[in-house]
N, C-alpha and C. Protein backbone atom coordinates (compact mmCIF):
# COMPACT_ATOMS: atom_id res chain seq x y z
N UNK A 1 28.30 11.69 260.11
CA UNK A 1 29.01 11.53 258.83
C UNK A 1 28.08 11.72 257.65
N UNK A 2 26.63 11.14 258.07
CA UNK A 2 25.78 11.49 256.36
C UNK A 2 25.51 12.41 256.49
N UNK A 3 25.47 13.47 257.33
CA UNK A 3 24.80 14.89 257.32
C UNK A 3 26.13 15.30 256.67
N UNK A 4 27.37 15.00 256.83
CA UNK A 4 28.44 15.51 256.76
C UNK A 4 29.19 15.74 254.88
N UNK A 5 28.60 14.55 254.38
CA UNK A 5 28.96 14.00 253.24
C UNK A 5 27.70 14.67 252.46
N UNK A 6 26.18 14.90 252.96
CA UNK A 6 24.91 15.61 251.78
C UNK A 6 25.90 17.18 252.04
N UNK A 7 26.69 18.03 253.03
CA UNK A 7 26.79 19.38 253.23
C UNK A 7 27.96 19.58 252.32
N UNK A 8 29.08 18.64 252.16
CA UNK A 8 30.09 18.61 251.40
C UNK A 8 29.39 18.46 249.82
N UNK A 9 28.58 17.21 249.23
CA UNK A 9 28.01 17.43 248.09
C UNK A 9 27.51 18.54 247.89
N UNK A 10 27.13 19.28 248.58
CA UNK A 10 26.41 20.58 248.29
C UNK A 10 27.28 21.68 247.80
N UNK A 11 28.08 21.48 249.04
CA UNK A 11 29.00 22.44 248.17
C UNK A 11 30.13 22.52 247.54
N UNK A 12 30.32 21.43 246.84
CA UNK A 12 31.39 20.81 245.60
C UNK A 12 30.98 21.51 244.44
N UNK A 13 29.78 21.05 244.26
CA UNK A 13 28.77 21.71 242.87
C UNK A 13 29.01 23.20 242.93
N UNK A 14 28.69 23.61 243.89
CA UNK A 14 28.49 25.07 243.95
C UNK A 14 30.18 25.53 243.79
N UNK A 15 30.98 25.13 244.53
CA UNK A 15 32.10 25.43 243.90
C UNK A 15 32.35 25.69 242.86
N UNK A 16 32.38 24.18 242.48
CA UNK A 16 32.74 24.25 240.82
C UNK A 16 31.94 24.92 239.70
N UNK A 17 30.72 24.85 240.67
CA UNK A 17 29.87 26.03 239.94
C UNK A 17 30.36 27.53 239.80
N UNK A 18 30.53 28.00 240.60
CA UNK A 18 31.71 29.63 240.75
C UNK A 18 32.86 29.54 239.70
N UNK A 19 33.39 28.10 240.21
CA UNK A 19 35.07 28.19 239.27
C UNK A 19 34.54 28.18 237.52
N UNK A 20 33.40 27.69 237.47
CA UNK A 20 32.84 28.07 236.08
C UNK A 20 32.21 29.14 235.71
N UNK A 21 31.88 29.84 236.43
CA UNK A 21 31.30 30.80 236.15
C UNK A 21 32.26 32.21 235.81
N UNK A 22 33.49 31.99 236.93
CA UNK A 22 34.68 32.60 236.45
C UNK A 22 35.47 32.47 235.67
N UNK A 23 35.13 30.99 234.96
CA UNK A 23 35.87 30.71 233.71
C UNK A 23 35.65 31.25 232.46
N UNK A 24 34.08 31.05 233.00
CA UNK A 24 32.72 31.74 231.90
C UNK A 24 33.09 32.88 231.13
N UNK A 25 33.53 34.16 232.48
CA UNK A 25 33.97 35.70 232.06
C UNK A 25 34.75 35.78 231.75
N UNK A 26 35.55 35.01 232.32
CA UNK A 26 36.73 35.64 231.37
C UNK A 26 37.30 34.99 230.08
N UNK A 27 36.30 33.69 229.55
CA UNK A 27 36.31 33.78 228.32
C UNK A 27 35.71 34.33 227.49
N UNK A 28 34.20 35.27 227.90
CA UNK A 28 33.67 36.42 227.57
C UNK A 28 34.80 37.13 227.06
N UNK A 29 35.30 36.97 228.34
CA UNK A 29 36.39 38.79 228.42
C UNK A 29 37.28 38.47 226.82
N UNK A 30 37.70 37.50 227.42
CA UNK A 30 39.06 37.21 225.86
C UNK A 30 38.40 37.52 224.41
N UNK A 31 37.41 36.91 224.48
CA UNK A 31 36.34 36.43 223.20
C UNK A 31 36.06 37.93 223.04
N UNK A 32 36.30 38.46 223.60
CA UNK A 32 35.54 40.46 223.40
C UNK A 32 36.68 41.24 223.12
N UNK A 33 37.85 41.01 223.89
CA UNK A 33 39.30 41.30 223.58
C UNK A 33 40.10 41.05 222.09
N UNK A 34 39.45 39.88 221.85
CA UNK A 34 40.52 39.21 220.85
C UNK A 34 39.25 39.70 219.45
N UNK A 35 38.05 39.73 219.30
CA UNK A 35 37.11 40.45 218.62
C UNK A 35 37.48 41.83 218.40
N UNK A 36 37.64 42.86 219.68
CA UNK A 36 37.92 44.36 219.56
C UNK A 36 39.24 44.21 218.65
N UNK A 37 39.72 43.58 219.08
CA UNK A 37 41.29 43.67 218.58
C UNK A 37 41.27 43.46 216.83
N UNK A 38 40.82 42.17 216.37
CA UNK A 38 40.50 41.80 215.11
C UNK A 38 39.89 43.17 214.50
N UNK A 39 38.46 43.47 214.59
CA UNK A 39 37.97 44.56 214.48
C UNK A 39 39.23 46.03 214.11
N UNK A 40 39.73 46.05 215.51
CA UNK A 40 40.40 47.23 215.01
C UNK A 40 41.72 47.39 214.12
N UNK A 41 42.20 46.15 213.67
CA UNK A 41 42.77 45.81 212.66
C UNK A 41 42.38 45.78 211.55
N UNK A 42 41.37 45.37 211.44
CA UNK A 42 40.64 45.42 209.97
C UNK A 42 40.04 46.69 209.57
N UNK A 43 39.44 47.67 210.65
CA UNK A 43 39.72 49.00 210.10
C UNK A 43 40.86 50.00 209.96
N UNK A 44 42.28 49.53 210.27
CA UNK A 44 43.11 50.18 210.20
C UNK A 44 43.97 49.45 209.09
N UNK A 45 43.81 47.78 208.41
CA UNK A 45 44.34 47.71 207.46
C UNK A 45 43.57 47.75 205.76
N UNK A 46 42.03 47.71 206.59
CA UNK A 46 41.26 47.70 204.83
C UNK A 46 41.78 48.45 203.66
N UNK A 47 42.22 49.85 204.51
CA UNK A 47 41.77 51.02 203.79
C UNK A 47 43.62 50.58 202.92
N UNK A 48 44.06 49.72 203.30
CA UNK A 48 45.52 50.03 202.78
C UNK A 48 45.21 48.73 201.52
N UNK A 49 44.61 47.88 201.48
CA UNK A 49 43.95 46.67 200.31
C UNK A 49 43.15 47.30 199.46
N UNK A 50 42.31 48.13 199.69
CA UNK A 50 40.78 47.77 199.22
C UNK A 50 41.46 49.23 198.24
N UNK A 51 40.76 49.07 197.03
CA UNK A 51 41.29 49.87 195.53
C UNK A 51 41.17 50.97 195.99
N UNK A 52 42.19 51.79 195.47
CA UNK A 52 42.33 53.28 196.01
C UNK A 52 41.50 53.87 194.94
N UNK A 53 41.06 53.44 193.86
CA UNK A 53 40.28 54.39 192.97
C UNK A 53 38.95 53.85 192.31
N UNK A 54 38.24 54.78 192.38
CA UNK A 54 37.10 53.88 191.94
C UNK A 54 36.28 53.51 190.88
N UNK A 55 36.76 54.34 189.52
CA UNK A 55 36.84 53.99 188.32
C UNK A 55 36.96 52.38 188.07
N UNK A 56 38.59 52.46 188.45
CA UNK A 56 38.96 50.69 188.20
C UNK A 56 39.21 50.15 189.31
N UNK A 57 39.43 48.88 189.73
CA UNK A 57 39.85 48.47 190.81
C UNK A 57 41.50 47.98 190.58
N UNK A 58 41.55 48.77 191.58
CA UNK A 58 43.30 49.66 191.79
C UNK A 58 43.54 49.09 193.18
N UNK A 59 44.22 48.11 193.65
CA UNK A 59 44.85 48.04 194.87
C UNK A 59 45.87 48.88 195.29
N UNK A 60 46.15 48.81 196.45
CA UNK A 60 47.62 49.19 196.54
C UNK A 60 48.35 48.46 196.91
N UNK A 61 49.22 48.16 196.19
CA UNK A 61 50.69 47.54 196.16
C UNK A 61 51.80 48.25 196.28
N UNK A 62 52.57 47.79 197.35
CA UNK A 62 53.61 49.18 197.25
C UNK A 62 54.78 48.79 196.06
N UNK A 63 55.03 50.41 195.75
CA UNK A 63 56.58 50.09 194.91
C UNK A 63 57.49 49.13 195.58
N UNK A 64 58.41 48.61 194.73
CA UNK A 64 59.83 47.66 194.77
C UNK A 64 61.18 49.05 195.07
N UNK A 65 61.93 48.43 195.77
CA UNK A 65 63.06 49.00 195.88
C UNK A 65 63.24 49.38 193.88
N UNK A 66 63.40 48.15 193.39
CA UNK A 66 64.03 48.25 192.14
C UNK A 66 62.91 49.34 191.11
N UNK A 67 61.74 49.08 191.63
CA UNK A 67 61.12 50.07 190.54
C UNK A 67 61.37 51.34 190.69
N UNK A 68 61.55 52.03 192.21
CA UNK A 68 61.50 53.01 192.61
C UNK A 68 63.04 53.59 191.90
N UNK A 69 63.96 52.69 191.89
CA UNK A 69 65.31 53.14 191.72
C UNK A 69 65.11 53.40 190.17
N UNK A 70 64.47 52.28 189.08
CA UNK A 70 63.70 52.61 187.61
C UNK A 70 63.36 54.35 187.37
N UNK A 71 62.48 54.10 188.40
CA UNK A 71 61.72 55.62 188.16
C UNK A 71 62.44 56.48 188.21
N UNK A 72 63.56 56.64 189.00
CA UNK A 72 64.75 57.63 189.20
C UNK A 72 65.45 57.54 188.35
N UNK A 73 65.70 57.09 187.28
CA UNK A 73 66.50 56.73 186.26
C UNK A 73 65.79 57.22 185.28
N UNK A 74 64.50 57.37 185.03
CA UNK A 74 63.89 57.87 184.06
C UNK A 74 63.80 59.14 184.22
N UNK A 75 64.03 60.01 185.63
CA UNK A 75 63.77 61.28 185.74
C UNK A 75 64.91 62.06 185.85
N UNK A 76 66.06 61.27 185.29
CA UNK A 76 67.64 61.97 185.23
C UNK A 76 67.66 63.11 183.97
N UNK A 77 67.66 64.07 184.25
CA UNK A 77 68.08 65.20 183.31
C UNK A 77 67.07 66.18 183.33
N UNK A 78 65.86 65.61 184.01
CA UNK A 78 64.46 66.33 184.25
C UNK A 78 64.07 66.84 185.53
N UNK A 79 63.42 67.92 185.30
CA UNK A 79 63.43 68.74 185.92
C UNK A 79 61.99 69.52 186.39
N UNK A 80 61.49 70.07 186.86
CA UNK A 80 60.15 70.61 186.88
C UNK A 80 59.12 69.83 187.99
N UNK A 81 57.90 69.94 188.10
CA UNK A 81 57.19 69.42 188.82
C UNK A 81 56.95 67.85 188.31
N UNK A 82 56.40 66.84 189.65
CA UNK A 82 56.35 65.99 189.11
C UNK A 82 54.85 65.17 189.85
N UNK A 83 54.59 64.69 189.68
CA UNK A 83 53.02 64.02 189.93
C UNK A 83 53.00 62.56 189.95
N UNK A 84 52.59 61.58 190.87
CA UNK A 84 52.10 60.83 191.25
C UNK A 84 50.76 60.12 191.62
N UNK A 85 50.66 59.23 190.14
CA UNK A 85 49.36 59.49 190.33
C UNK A 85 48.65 57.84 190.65
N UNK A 86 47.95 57.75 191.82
CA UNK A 86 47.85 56.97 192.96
C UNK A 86 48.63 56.11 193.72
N UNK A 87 49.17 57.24 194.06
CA UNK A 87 50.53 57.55 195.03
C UNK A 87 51.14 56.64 195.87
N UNK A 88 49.75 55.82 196.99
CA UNK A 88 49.88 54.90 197.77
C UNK A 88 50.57 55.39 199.23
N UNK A 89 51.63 55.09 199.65
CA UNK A 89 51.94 55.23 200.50
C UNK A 89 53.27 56.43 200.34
N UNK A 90 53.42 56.79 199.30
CA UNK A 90 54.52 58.31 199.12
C UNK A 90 55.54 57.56 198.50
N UNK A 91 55.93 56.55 198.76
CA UNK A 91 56.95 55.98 198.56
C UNK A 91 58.01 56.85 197.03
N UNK A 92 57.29 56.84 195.77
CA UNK A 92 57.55 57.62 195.05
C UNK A 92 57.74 58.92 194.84
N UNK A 93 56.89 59.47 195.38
CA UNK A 93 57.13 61.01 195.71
C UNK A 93 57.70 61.57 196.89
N UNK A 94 58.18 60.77 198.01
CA UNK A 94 59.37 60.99 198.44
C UNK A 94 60.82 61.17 197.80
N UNK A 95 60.82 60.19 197.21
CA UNK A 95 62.00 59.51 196.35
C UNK A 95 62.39 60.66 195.41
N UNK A 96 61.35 60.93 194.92
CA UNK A 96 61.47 62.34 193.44
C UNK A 96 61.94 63.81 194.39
N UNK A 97 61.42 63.57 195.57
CA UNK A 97 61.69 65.36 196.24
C UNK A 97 63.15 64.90 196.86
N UNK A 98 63.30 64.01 197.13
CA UNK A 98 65.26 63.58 197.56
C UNK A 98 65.84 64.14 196.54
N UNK A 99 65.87 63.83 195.66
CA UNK A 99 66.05 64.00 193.91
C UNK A 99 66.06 66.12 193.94
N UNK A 100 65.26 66.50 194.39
CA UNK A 100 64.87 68.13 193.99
C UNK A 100 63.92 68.12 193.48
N UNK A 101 62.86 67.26 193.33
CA UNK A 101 62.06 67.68 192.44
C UNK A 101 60.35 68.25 193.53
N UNK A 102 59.33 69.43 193.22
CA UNK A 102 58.60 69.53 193.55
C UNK A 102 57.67 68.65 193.74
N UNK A 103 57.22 67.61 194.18
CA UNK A 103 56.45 66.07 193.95
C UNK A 103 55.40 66.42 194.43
N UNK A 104 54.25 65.66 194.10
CA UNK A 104 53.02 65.71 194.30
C UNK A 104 52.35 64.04 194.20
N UNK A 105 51.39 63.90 195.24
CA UNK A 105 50.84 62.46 194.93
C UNK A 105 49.05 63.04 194.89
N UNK A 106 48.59 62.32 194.61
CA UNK A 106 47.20 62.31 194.29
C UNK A 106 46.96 60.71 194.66
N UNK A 107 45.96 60.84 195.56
CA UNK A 107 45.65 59.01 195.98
C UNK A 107 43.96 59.26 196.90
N UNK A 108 43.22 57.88 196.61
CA UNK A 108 41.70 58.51 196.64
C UNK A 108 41.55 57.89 198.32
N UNK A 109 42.80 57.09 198.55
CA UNK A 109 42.40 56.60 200.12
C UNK A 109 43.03 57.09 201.20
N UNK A 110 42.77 57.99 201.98
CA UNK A 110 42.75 58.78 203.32
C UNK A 110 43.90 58.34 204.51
N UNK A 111 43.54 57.20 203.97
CA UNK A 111 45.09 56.61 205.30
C UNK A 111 46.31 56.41 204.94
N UNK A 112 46.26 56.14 203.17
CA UNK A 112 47.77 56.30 202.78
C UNK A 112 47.80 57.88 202.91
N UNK A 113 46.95 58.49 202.25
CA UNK A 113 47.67 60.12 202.27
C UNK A 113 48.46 60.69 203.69
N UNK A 114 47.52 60.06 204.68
CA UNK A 114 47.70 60.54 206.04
C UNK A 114 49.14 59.88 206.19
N UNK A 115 49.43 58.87 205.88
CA UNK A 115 50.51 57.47 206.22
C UNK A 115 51.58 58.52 205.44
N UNK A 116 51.68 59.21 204.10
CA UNK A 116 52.45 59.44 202.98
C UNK A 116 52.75 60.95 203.41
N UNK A 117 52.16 61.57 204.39
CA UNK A 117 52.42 63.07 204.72
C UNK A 117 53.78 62.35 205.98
N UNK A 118 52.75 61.72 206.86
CA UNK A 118 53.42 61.21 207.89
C UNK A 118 55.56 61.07 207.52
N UNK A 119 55.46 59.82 206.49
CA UNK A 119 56.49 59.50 206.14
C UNK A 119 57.56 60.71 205.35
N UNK A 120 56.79 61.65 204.61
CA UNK A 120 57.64 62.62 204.21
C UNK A 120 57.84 63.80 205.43
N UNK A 121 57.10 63.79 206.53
CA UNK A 121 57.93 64.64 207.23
C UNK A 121 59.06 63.73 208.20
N UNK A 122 58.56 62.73 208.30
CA UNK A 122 59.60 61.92 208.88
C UNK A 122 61.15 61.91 208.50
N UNK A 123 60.98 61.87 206.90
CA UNK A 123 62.33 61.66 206.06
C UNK A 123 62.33 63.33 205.64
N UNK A 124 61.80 64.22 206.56
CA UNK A 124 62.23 65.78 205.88
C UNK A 124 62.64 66.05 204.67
N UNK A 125 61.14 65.97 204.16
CA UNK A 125 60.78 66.43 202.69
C UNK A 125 59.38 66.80 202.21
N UNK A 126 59.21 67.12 203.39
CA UNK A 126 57.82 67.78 203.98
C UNK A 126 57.92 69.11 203.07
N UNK A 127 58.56 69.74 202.95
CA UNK A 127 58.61 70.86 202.43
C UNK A 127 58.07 70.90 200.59
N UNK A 128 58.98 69.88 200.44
CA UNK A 128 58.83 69.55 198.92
C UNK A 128 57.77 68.85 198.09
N UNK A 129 56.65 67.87 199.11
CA UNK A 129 55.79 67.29 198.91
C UNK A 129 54.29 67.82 199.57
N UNK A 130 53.44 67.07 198.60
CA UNK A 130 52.02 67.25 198.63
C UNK A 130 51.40 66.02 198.51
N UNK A 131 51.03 65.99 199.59
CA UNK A 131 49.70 64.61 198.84
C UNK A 131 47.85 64.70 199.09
N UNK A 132 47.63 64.86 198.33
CA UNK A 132 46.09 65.25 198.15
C UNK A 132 45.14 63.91 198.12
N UNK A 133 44.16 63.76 198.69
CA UNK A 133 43.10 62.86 198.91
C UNK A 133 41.70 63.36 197.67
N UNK A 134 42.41 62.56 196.64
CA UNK A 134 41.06 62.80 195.51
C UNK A 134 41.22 61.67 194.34
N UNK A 135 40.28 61.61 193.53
CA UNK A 135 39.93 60.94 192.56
C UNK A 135 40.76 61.66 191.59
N UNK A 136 41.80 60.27 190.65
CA UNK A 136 42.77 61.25 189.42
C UNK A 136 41.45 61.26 188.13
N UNK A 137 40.48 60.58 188.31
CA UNK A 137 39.49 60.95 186.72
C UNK A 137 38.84 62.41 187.63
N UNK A 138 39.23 63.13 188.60
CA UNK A 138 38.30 64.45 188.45
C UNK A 138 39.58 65.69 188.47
N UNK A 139 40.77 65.06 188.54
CA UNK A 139 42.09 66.39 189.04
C UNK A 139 42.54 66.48 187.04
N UNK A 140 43.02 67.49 186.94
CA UNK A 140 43.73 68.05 186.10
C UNK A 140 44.80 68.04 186.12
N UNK A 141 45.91 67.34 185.27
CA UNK A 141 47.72 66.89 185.57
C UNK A 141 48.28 68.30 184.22
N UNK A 142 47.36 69.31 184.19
CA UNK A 142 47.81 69.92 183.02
C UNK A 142 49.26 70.95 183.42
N UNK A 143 49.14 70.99 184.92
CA UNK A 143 50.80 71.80 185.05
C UNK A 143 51.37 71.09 185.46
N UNK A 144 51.73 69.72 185.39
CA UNK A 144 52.56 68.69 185.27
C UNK A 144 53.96 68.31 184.53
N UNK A 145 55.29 68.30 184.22
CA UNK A 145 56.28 68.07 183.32
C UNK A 145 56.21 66.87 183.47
N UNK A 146 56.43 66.13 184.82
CA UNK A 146 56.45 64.66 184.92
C UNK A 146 55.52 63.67 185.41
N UNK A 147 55.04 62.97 184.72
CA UNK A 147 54.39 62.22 185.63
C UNK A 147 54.46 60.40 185.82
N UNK A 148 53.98 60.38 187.15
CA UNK A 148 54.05 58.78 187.61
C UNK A 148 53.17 58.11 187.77
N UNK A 149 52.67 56.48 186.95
CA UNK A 149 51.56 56.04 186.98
C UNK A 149 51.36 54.31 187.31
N UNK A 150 51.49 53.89 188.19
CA UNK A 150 51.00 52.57 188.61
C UNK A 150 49.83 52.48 188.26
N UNK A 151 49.59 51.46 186.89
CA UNK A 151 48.11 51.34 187.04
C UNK A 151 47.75 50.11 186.94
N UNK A 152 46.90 49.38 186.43
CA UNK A 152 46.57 48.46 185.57
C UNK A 152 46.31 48.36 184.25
N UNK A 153 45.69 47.34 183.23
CA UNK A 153 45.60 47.85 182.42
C UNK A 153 43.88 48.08 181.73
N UNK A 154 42.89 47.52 182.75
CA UNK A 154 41.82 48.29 182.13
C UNK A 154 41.76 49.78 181.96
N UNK A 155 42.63 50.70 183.09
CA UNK A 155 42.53 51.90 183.33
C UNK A 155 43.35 52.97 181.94
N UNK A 156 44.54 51.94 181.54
CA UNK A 156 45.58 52.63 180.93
C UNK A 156 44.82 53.56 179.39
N UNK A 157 43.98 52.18 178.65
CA UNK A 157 43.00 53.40 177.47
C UNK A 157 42.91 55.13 178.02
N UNK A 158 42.09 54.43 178.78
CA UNK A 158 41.32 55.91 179.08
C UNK A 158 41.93 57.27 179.72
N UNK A 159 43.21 56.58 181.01
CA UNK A 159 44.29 57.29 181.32
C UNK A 159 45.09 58.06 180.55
N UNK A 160 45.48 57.10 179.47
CA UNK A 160 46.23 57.60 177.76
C UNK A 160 45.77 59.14 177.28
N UNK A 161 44.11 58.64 177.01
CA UNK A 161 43.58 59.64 176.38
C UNK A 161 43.19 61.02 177.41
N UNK A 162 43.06 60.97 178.65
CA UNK A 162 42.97 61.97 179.44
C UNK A 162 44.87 62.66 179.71
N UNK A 163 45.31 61.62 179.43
CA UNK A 163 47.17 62.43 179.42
C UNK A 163 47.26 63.26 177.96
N UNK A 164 46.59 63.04 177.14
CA UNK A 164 47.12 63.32 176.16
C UNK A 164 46.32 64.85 175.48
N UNK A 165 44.62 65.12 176.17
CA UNK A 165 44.04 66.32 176.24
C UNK A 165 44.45 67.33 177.65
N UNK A 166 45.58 66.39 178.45
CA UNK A 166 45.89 67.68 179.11
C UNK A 166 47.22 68.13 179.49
N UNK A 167 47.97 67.39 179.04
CA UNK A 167 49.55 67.60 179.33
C UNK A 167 50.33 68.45 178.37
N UNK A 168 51.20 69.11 178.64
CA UNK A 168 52.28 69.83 177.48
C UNK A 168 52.83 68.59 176.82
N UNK A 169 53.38 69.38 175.87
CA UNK A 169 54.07 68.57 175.07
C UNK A 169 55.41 68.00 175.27
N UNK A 170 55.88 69.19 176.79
CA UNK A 170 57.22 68.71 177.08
C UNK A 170 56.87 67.84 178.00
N UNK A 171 56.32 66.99 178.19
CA UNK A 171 56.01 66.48 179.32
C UNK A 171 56.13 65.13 179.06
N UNK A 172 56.89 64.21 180.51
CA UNK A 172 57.65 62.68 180.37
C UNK A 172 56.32 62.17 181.40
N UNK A 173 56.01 60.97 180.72
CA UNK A 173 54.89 60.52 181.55
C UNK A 173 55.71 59.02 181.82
N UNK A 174 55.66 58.30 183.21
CA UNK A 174 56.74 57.14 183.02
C UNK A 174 55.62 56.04 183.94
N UNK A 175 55.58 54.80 183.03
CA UNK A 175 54.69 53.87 183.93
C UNK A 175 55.24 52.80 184.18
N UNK A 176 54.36 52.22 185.46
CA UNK A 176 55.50 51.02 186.05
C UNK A 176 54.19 50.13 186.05
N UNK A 177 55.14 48.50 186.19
CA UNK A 177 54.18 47.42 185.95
C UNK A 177 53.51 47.34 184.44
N UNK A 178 52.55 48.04 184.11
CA UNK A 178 51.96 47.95 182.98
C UNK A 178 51.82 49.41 181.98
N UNK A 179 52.38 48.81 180.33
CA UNK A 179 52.61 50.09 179.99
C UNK A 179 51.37 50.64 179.27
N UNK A 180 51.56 52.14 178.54
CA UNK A 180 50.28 51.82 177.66
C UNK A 180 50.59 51.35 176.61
N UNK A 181 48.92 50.87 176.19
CA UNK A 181 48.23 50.59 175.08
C UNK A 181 48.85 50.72 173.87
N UNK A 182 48.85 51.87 173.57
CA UNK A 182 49.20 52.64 171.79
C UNK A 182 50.01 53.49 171.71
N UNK A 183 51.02 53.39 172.92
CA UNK A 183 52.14 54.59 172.74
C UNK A 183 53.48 53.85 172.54
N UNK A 184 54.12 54.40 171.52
CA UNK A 184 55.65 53.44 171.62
C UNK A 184 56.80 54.22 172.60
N UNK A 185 57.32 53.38 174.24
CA UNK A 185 58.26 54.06 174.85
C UNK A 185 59.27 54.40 174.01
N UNK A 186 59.60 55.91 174.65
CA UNK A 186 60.86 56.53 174.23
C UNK A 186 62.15 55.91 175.13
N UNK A 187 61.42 55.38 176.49
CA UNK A 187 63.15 54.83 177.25
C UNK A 187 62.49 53.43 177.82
N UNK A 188 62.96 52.50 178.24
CA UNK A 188 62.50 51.47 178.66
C UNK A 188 63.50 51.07 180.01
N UNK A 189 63.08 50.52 180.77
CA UNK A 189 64.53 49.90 181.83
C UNK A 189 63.63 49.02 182.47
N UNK A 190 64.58 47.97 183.20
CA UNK A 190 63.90 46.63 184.02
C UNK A 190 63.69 45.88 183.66
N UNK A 191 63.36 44.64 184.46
CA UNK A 191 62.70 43.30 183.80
C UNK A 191 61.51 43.16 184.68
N UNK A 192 60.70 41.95 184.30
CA UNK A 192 59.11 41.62 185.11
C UNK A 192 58.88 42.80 185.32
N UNK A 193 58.16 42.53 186.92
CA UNK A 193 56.92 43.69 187.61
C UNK A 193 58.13 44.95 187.73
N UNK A 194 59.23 45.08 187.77
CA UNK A 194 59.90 45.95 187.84
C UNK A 194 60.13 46.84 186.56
N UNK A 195 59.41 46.51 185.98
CA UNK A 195 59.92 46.98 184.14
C UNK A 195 59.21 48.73 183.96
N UNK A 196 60.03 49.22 183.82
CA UNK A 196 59.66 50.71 184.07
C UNK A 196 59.41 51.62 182.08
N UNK A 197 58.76 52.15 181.98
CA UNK A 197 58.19 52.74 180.47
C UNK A 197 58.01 54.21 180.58
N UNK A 198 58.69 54.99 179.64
CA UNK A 198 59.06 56.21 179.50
C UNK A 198 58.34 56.79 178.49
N UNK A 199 57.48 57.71 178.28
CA UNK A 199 57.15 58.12 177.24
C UNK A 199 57.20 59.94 176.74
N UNK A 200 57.79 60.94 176.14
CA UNK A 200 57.36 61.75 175.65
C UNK A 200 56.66 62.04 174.86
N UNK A 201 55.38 62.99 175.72
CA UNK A 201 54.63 63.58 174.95
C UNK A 201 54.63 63.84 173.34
N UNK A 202 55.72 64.59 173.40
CA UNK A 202 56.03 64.98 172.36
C UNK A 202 56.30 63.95 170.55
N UNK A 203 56.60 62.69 171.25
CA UNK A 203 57.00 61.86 170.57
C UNK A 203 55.29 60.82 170.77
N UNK A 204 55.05 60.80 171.11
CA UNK A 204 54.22 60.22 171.28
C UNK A 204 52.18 60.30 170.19
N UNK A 205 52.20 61.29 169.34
CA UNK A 205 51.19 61.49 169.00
C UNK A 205 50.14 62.16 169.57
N UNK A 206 50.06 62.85 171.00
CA UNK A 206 49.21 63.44 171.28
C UNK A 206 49.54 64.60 171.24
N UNK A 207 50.53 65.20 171.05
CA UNK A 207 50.95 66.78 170.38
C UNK A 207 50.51 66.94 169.17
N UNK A 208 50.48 65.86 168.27
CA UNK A 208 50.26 66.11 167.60
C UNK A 208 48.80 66.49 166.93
N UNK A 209 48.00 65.83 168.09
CA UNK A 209 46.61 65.45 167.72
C UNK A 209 45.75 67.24 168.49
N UNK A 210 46.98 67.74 169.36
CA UNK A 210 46.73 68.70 170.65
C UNK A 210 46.33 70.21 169.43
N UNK A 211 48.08 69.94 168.23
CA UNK A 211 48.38 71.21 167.60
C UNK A 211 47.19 70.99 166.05
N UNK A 212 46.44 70.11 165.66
CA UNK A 212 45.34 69.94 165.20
C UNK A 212 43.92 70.05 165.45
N UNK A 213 43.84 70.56 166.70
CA UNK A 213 42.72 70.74 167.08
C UNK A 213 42.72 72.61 167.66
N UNK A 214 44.09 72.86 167.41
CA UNK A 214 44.28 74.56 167.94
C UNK A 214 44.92 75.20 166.76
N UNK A 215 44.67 75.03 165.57
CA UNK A 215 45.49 75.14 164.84
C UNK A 215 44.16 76.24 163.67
N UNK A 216 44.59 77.43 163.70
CA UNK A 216 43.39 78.21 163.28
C UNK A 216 43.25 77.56 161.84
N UNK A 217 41.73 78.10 161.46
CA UNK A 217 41.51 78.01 159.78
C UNK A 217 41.98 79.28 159.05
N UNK A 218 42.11 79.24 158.02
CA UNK A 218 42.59 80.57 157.20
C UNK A 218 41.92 79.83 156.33
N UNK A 219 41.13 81.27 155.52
CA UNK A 219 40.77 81.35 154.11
C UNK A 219 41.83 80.80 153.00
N UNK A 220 41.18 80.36 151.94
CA UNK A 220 42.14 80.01 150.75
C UNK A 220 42.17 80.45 149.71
């Protein structure tokens, strides 16, 4: 019996030694599983948080049903190309090519563009849309009639003044969330974060500032 009872202690330990050791791995295993996993979430959702532009810090937030329906309301009677400018996930420039209109997004982060091609061929309007992966302080909106601008408002100054050395004069520029600075809207619609701002060029003072600076000298 005591030889019997030291051979059994012996191998109790060691048992339970194994059953731990297999417990060991495969909480390795989980702990490596549930890490990969985290990991590959966080590179597949950063890129959709972290500011699409790098001038200002620009999140992306997606449009509202209600703003999107705003924006369509401002682009009733208009016609021509239209631009989106940090686009996000298409959401808007889908919406404008339903409509007929040629749409275009411009957005500086790679996975909405990819996400925003995705979704317009999905909703077949692939044809009608573009979305380009670039910075809007290096693109030119000068063959633009319409354009669309989620911004903030450190960005809006400087945005203003780059709309206003390159756009026609027929041209409706319409911003959501925050309006600009020094321009008085020509149409307004919405309430809160949904509050949508219309502006023509034309009405607006930078035609005017456009046909003063092209405007020959003549002798007197």
């Amino acid at each position: 019996p005591g030889t019997m009872s030291q051979a059994l202690a012996k191998e109790v330990p060691q048992a339970e030694g194994e059953g731990g050791s297999r417990r060991s791995g495969w909480g390795l295993l989980v702990t490596a599983g549930v890490g990969g996993t985290l990991v590959a979430l966080y590179a597949v959702a950063t890129p959709f948080v972290t500011p699409a532009l790098r001038k200002v810090c620009l999140p992306f937030v997606p449009a509202t049903a209600a703003q999107i329906h705003n924006v369509l309301k401002m682009l009733e009677n208009r016609s021509g190309s239209l631009v989106d400018i940090g686009s996000g996930d298409g959401r808007i420039v889908i919406a404008a090519a339903k409509k007929g209109f040629q749409a275009v997004g411009y957005e500086l982060n790679p996975w909405l563009v990819w996400y925003s091609r995705y979704r317009a061929w999905r909703d077949g309007v692939h044809q009608n849309t573009k979305f380009y992966i670039s910075d809007l302080w290096k693109v030119s909106f000068s063959h633009y009639r319409n354009v669309v601008v989620f911004g903030v408002p450190q960005m809006m100054p400087q945005l203003q003044k780059k709309l206003e050395e390159e756009l026609e004069c027929n041209a409706r520029i319409i911003a959501c969330r925050f309006p600009f600075p020094c321009w008085i809207p020509d149409h307004t619609t919405g309430e809160g974060i949904d509050t949508v701002w219309a502006y023509d060029l034309k009405h607006s003072g930078g035609c005017e500032t456009k046909s003063l600076e092209i405007t020959p000298e003549t002798d007197s």
